[in-house]
PDB file of N, CA and C in Angstrom:
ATOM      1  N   UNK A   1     -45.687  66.547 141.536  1.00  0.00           N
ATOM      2  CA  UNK A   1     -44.972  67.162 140.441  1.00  0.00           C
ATOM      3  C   UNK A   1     -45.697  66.852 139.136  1.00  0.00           C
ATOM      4  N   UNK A   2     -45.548  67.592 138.281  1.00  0.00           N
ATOM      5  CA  UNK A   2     -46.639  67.518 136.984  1.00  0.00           C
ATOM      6  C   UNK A   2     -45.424  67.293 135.424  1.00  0.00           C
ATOM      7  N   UNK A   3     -46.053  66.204 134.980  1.00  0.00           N
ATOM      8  CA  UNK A   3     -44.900  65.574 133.793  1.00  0.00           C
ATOM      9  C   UNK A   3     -45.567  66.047 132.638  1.00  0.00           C
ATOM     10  N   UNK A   4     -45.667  67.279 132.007  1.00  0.00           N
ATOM     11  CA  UNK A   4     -45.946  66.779 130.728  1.00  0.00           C
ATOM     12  C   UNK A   4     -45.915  66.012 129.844  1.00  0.00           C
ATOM     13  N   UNK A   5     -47.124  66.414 128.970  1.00  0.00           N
ATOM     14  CA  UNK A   5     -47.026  64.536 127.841  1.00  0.00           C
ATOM     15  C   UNK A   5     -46.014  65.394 126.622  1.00  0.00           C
ATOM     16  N   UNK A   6     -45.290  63.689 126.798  1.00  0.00           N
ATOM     17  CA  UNK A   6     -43.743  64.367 126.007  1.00  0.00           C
ATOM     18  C   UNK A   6     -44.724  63.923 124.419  1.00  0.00           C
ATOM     19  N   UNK A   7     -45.190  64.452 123.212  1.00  0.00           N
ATOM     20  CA  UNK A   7     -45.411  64.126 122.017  1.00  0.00           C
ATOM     21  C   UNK A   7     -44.851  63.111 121.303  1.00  0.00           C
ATOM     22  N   UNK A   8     -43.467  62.910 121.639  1.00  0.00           N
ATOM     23  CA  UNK A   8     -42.357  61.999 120.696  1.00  0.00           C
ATOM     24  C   UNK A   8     -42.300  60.686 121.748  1.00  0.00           C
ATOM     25  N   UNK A   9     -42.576  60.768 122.864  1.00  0.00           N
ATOM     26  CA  UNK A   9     -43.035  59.106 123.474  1.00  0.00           C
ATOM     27  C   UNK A   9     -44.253  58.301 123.687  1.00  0.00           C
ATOM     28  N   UNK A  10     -45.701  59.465 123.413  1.00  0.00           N
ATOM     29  CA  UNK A  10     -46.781  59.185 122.820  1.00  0.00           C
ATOM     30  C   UNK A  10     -46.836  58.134 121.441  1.00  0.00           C
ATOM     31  N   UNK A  11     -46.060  58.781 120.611  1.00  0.00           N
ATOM     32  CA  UNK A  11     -46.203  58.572 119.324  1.00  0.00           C
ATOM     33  C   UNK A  11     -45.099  57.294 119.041  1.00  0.00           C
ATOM     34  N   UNK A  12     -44.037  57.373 119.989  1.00  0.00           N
ATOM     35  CA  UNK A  12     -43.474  55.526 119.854  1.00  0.00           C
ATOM     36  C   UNK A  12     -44.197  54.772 120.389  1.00  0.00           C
ATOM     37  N   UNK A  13     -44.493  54.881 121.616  1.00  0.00           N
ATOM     38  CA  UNK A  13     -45.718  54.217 122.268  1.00  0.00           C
ATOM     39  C   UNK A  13     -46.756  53.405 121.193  1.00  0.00           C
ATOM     40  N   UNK A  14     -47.176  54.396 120.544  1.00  0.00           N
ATOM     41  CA  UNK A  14     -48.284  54.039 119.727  1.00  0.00           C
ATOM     42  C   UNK A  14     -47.961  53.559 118.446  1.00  0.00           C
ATOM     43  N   UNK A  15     -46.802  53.916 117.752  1.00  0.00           N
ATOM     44  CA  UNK A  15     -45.919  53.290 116.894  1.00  0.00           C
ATOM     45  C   UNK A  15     -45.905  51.649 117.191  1.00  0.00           C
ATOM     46  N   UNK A  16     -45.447  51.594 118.579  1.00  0.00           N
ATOM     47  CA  UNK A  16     -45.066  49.980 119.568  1.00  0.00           C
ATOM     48  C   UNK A  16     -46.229  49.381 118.867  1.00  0.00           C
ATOM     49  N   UNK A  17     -47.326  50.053 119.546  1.00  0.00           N
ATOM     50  CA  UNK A  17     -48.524  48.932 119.645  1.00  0.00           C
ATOM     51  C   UNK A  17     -48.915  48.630 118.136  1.00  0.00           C
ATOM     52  N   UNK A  18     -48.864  49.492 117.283  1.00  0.00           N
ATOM     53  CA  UNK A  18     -49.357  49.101 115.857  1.00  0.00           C
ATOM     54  C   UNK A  18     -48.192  48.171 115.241  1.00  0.00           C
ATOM     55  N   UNK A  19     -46.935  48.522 115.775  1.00  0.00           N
ATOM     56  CA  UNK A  19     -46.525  47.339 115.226  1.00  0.00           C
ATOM     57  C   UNK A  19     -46.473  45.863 115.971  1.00  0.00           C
ATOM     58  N   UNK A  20     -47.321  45.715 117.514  1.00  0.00           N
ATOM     59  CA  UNK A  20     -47.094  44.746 118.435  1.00  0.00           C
ATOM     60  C   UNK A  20     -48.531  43.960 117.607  1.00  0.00           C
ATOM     61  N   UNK A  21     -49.659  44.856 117.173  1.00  0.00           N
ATOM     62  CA  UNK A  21     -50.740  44.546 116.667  1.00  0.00           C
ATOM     63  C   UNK A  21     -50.491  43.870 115.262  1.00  0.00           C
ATOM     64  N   UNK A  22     -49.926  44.220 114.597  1.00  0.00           N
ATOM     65  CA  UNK A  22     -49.692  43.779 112.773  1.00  0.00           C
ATOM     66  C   UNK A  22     -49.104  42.849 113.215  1.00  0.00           C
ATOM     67  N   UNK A  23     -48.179  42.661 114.181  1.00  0.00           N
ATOM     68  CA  UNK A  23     -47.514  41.577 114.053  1.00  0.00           C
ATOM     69  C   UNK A  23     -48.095  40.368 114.396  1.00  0.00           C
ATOM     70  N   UNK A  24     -49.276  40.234 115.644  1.00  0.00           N
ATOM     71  CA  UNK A  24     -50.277  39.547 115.754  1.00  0.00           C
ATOM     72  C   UNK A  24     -51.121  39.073 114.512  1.00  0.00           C
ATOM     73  N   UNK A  25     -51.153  40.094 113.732  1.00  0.00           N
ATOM     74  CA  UNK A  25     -52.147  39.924 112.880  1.00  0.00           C
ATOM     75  C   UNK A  25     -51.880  38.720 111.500  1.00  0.00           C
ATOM     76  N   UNK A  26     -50.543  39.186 111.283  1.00  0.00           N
ATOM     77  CA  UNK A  26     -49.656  38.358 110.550  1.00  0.00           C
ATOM     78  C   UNK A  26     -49.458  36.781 111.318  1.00  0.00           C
ATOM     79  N   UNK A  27     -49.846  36.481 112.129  1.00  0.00           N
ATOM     80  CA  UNK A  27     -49.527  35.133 113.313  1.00  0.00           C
ATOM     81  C   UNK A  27     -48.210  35.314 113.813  1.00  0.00           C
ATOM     82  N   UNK A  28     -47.331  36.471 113.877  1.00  0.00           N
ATOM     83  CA  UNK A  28     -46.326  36.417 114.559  1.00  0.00           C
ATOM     84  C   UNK A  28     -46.244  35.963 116.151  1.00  0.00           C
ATOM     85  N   UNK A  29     -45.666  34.941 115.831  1.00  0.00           N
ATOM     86  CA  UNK A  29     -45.835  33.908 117.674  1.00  0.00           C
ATOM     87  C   UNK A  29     -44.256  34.746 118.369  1.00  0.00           C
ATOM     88  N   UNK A  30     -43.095  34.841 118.205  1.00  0.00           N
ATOM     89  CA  UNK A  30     -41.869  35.394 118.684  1.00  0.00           C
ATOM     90  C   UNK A  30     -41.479  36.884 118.094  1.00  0.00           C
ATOM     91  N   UNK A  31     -41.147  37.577 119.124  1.00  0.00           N
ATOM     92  CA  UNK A  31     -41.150  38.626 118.291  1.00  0.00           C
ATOM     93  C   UNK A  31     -39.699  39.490 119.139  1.00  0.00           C
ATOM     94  N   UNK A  32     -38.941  40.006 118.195  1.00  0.00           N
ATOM     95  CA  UNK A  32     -37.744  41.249 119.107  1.00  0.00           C
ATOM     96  C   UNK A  32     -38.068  42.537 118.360  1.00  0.00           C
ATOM     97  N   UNK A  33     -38.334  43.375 119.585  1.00  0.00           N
ATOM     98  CA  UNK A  33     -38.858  44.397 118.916  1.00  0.00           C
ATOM     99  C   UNK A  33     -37.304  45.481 119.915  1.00  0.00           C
ATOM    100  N   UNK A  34     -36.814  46.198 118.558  1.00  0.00           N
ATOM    101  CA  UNK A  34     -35.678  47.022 119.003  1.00  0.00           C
ATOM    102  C   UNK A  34     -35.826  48.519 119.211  1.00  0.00           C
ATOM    103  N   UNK A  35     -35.704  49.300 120.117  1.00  0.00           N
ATOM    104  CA  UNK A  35     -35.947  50.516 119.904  1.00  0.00           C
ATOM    105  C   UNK A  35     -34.296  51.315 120.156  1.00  0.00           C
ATOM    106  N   UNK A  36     -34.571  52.554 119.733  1.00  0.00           N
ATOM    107  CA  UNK A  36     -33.367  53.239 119.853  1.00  0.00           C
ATOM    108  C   UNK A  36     -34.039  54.399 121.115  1.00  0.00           C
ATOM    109  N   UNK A  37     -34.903  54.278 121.918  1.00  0.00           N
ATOM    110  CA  UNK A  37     -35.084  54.942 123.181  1.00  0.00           C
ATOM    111  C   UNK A  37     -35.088  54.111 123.895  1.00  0.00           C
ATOM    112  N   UNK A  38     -34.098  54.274 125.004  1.00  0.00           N
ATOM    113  CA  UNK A  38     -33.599  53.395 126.324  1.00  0.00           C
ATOM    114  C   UNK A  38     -34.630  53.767 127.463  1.00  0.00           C
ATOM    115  N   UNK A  39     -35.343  54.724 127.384  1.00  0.00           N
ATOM    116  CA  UNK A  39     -36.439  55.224 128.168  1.00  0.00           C
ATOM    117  C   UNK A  39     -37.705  54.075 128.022  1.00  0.00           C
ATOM    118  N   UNK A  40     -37.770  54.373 126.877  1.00  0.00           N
ATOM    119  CA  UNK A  40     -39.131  53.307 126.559  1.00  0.00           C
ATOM    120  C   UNK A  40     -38.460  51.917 126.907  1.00  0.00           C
ATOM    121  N   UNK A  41     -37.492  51.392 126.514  1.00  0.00           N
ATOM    122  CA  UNK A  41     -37.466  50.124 126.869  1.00  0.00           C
ATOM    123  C   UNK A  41     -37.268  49.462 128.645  1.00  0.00           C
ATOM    124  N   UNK A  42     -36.489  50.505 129.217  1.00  0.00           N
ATOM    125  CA  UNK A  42     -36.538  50.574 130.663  1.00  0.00           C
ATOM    126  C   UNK A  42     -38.056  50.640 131.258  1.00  0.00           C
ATOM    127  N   UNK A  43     -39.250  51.202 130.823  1.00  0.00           N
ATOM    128  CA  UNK A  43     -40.115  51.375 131.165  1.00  0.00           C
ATOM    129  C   UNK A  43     -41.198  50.409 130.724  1.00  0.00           C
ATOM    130  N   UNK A  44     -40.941  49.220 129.650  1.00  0.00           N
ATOM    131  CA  UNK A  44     -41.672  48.253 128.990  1.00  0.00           C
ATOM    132  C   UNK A  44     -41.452  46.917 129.912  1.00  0.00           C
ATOM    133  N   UNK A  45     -39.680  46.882 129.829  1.00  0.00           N
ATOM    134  CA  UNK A  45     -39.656  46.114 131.146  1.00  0.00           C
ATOM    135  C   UNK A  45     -39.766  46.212 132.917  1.00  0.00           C
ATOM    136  N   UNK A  46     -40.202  47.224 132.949  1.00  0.00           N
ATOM    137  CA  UNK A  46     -40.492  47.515 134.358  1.00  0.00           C
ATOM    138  C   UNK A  46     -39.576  48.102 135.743  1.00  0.00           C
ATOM    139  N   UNK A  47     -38.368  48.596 134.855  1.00  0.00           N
ATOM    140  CA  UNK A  47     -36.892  48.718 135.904  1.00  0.00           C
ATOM    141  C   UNK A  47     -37.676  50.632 136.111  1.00  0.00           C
ATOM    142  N   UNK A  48     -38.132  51.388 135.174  1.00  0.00           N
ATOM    143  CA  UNK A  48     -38.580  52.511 135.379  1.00  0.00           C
ATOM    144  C   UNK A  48     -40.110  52.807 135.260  1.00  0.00           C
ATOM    145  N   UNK A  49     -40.702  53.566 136.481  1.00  0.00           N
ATOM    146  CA  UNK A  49     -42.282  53.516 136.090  1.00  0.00           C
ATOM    147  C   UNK A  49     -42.423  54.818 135.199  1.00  0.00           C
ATOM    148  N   UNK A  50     -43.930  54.792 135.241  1.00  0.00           N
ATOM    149  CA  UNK A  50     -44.855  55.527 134.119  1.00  0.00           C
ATOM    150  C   UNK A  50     -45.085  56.545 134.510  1.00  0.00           C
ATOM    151  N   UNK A  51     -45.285  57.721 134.985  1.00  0.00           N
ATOM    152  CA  UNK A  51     -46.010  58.536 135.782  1.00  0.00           C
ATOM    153  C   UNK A  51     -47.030  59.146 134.998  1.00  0.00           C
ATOM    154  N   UNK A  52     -47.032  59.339 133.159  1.00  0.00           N
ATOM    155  CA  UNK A  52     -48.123  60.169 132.658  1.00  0.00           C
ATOM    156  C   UNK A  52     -49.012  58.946 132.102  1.00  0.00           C
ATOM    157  N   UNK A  53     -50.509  59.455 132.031  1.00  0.00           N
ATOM    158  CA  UNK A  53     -51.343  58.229 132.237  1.00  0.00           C
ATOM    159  C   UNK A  53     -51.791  58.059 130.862  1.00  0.00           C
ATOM    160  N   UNK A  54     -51.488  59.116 130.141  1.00  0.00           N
ATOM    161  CA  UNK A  54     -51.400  58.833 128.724  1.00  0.00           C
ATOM    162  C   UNK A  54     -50.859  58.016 128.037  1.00  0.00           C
ATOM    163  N   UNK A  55     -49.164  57.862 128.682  1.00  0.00           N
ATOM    164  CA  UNK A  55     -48.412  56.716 128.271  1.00  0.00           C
ATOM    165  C   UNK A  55     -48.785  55.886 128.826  1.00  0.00           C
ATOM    166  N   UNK A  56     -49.097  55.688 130.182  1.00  0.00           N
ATOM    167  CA  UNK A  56     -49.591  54.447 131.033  1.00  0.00           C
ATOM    168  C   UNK A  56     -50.532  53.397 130.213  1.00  0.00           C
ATOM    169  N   UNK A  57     -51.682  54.157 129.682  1.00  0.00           N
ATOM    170  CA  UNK A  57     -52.570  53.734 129.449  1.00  0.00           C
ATOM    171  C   UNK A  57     -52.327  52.848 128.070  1.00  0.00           C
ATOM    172  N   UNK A  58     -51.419  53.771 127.221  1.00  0.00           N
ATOM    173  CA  UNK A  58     -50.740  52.823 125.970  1.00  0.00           C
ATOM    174  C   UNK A  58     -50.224  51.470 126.443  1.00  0.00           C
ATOM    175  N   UNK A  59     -48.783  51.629 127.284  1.00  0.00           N
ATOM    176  CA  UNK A  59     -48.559  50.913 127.746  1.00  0.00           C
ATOM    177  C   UNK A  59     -49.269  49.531 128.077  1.00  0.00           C
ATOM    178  N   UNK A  60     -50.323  49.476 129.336  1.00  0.00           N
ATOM    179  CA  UNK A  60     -51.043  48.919 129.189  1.00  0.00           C
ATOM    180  C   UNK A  60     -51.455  47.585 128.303  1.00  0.00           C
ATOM    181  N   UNK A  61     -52.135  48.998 127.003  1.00  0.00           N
ATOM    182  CA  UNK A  61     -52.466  47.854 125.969  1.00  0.00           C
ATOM    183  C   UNK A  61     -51.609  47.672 125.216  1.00  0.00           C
ATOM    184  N   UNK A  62     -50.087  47.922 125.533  1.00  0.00           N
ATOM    185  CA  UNK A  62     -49.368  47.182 124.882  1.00  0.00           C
ATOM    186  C   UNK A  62     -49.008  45.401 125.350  1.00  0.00           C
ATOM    187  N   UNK A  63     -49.304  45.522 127.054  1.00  0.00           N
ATOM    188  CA  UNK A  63     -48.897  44.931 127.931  1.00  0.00           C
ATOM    189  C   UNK A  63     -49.905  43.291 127.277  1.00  0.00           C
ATOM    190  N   UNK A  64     -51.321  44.103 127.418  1.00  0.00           N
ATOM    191  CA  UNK A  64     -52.360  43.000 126.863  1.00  0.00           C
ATOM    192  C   UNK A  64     -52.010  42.394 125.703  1.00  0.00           C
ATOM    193  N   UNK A  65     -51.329  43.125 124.827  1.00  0.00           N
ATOM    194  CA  UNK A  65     -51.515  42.785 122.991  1.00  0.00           C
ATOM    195  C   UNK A  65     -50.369  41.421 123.432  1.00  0.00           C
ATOM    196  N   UNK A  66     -48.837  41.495 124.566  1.00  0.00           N
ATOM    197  CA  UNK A  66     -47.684  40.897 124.717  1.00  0.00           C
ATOM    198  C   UNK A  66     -48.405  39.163 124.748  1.00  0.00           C
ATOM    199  N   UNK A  67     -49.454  39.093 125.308  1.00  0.00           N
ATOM    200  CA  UNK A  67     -49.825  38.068 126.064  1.00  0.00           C
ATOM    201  C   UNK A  67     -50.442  37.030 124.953  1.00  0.00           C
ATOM    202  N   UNK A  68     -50.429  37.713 123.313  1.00  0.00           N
ATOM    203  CA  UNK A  68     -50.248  36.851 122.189  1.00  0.00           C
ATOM    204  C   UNK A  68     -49.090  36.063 121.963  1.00  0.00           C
ATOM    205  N   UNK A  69     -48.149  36.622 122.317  1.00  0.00           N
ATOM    206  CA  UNK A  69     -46.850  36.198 121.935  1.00  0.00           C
ATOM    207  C   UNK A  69     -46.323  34.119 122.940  1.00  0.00           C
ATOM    208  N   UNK A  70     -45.346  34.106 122.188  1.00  0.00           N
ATOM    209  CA  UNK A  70     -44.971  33.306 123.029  1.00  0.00           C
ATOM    210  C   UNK A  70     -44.052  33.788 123.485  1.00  0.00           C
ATOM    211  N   UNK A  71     -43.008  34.627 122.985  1.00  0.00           N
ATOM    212  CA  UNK A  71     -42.034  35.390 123.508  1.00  0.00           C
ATOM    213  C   UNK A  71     -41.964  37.002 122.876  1.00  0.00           C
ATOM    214  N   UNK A  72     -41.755  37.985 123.445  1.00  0.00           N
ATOM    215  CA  UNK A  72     -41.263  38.745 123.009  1.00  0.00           C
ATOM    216  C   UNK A  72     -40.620  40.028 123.700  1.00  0.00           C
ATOM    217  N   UNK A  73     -39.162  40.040 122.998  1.00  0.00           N
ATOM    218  CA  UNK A  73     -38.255  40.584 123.866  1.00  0.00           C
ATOM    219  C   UNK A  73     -37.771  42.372 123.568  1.00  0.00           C
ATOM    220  N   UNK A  74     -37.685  42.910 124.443  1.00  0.00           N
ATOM    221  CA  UNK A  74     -37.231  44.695 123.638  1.00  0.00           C
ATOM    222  C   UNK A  74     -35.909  44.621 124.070  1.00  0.00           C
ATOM    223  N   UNK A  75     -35.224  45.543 122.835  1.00  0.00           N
ATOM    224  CA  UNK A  75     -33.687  45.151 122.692  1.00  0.00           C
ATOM    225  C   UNK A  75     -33.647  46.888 122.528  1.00  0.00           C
ATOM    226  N   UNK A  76     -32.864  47.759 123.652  1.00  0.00           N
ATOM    227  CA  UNK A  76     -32.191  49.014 122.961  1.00  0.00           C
ATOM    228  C   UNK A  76     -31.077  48.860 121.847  1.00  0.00           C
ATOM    229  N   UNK A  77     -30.944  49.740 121.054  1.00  0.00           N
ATOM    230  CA  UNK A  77     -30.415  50.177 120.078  1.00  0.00           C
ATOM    231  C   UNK A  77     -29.740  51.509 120.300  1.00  0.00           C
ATOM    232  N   UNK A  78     -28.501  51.805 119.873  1.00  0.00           N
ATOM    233  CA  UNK A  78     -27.486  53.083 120.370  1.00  0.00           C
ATOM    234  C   UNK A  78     -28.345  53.757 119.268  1.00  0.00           C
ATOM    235  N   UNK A  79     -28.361  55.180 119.432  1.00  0.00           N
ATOM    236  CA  UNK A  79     -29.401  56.124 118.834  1.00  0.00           C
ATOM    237  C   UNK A  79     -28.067  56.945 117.613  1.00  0.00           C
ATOM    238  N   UNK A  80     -26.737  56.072 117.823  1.00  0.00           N
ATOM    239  CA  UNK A  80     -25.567  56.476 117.185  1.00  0.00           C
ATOM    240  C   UNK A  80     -25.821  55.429 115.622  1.00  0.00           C
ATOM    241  N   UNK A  81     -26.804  54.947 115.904  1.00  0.00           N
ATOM    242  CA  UNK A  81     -27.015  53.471 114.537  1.00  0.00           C
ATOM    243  C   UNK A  81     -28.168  53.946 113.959  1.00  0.00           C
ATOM    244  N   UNK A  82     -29.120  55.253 114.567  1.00  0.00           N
ATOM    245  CA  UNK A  82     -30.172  54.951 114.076  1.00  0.00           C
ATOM    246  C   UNK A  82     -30.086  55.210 112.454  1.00  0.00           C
ATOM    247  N   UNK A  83     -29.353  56.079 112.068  1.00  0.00           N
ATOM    248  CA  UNK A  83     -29.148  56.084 110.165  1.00  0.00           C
ATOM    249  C   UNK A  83     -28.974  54.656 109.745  1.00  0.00           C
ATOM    250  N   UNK A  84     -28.549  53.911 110.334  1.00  0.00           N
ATOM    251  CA  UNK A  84     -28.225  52.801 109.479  1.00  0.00           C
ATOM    252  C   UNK A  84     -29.545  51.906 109.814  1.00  0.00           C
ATOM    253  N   UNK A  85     -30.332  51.803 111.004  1.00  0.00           N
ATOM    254  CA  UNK A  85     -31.586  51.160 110.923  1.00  0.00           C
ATOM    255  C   UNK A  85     -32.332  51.990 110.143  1.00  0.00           C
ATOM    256  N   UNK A  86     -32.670  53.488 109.946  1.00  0.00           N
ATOM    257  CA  UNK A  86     -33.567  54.168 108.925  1.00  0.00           C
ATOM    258  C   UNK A  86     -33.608  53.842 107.741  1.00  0.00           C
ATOM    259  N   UNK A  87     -32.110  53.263 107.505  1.00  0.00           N
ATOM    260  CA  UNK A  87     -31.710  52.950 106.529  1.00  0.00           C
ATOM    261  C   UNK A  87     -32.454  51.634 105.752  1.00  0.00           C
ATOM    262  N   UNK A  88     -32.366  50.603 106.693  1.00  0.00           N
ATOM    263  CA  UNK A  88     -32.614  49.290 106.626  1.00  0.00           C
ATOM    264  C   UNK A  88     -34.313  49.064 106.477  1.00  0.00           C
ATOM    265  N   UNK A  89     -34.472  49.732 107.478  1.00  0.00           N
ATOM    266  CA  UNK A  89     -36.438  50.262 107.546  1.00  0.00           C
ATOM    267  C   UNK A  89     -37.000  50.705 106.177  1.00  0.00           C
ATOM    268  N   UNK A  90     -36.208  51.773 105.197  1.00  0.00           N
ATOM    269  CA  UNK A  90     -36.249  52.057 104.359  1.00  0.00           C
ATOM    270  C   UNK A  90     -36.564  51.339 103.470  1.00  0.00           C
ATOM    271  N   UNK A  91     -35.170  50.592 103.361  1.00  0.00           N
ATOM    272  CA  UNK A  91     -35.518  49.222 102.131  1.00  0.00           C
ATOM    273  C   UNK A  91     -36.442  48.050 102.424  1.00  0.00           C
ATOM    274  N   UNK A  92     -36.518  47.693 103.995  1.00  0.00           N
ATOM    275  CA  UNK A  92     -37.855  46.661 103.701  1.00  0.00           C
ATOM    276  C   UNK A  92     -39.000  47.529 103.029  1.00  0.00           C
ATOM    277  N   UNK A  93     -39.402  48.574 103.524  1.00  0.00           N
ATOM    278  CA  UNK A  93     -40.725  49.325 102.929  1.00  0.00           C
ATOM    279  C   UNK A  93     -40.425  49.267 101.574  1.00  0.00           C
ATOM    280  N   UNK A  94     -39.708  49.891 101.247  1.00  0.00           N
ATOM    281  CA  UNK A  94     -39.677  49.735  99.631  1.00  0.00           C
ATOM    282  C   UNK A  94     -39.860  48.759  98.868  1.00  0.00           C
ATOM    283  N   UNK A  95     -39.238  47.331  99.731  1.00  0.00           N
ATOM    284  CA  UNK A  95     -39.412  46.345  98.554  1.00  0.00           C
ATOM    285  C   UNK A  95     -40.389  45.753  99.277  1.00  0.00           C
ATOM    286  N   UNK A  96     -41.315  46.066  99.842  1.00  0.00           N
ATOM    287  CA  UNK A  96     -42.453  45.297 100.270  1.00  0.00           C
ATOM    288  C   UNK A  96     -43.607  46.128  99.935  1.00  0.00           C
ATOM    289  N   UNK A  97     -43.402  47.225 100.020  1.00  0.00           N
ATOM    290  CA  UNK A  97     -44.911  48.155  99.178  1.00  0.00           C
ATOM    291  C   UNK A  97     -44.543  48.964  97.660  1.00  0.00           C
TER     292      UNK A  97
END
């Protein structure tokens, strides 16, 4: 069966890793990283596989970047909150750039 590459789980995917990377970069040793797709997080921890190798392959090096950490955990988020995390996302950016 043939999965197209979904665009909008590419692009969290890769979202993940740039922020799994900065956060390395910064010496972040613990890290909770929350998403509001239950897909991606089912599939980070391993209860659902990968089948497109595009994501696979992100994945992956997300898997490698983890092995900085001393811990780090993915937490879903109800996609009924996400205004109020956009929200919150909002104001760190602002008062940090």
């Amino acid at each position: 069966m043939y999965w197209p590459i979904k665009k909008n789980n590419i692009t969290e995917y890769s979202a993940l890793m740039e922020l799994v990377s900065d956060a390395i970069s910064h010496g972040i040793r613990r890290l909770i990283v929350r998403l509001d797709s239950q897909l991606i997080i089912l599939q980070l921890t391993s209860i659902y596989s990968i089948r497109n190798p595009a994501i696979y392959h992100i994945l992956l090096r997300v898997k490698i970047l983890e092995r900085q950490f001393d811990s780090i955990q993915y937490q879903h988020i109800s996609r009924n909150l996400k205004t109020l995390t956009d929200s919150l996302a909002n104001y760190v950016l602002d008062k940090h750039l």
